[in-house]
Protein backbone atom coordinates (compact mmCIF):
# COMPACT_ATOMS: atom_id res chain seq x y z
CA UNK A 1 0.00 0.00 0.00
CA UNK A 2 1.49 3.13 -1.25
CA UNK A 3 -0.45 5.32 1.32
CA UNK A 4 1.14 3.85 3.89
CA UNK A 5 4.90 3.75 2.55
CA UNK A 6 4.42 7.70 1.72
CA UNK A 7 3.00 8.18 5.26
CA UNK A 8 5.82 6.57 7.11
CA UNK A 9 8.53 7.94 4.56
CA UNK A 10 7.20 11.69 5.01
CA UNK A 11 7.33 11.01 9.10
CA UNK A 12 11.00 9.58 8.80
CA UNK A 13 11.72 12.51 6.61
CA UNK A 14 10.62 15.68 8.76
CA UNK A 15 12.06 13.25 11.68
CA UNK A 16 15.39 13.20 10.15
CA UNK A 17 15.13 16.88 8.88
CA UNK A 18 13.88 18.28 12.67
CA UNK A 19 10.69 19.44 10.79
CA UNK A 20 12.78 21.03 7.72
CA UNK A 21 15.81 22.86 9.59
CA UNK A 22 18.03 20.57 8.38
CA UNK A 23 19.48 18.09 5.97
CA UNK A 24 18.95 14.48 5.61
CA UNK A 25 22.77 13.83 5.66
CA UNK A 26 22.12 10.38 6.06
CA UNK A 27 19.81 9.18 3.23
CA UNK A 28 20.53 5.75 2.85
CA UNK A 29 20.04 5.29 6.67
CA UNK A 30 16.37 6.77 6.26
CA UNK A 31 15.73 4.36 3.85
CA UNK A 32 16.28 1.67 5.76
CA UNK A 33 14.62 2.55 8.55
CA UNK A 34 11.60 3.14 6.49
CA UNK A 35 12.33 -0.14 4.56
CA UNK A 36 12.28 -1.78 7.91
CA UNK A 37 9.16 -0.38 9.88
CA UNK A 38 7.07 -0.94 6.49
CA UNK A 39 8.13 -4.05 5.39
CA UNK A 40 8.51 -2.60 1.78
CA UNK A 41 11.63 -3.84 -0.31
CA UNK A 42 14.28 -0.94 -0.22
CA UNK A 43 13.74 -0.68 -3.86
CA UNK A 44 9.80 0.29 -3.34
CA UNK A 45 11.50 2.81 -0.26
CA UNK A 46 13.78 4.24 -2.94
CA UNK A 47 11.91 5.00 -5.82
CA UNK A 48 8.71 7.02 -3.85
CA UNK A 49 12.42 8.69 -2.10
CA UNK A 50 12.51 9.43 -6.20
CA UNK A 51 9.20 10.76 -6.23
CA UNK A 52 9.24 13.07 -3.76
CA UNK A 53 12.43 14.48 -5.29
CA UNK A 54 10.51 14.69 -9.12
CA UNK A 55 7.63 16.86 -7.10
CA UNK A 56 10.16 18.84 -5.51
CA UNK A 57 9.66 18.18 -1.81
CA UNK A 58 13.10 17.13 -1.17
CA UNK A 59 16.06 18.31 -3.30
CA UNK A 60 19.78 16.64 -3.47
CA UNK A 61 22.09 19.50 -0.95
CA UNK A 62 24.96 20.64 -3.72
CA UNK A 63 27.56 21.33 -0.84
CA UNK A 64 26.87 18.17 0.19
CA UNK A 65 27.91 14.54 -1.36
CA UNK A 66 25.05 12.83 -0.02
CA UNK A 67 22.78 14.99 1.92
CA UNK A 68 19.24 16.07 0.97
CA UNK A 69 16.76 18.80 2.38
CA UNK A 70 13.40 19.61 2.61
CA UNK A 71 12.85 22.04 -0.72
CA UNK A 72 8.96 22.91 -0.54
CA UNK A 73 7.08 21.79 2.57
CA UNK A 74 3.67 20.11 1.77
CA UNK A 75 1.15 18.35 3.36
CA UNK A 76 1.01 13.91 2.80
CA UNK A 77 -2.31 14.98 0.59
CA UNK A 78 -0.52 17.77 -1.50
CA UNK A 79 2.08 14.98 -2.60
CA UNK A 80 -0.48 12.08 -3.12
CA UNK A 81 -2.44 15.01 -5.36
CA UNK A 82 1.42 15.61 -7.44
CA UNK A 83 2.59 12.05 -7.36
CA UNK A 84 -0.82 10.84 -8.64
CA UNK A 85 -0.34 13.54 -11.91
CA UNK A 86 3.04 12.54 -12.49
């Protein structure tokens, strides 16, 4: 259930972002805590990670190798509404 994967991912993300003041310098970590509480395969974890990059909720930090950050805050119903158009 994708519902559910988003919901958990966008809680692990504003977790690991303290509610969008910082980065996610640990992406890969994120993922598999999400892959683990959800039982999703990491791939599933990774590609809606993807996603949420294509809508423009998270963006890749360029002074960082691997960090990301929070680039427009929205609500788990604003990105089901984007996700579903894309």
């Amino acid at each position: 259930m994708k519902e559910n994967l988003l919901d958990i991912l966008y809680r692990q993300i504003l977790f690991f972002t303290e509610n969008g003041k910082s980065n996610i310098d640990s992406p890969n970590f994120m993922v598999q805590e999400t892959h683990k509480i959800t039982g999703k395969p990491r791939k599933e974890v990774i590609q809606l990670f993807k996603e949420l990059t294509e809508i423009e909720f998270i963006e890749k930090d360029p002074s960082a190798e691997y960090a990301y950050r929070l680039k427009n805050m929205m609500t788990v119903d604003e990105i089901e509404k984007k996700i579903t158009k894309a």
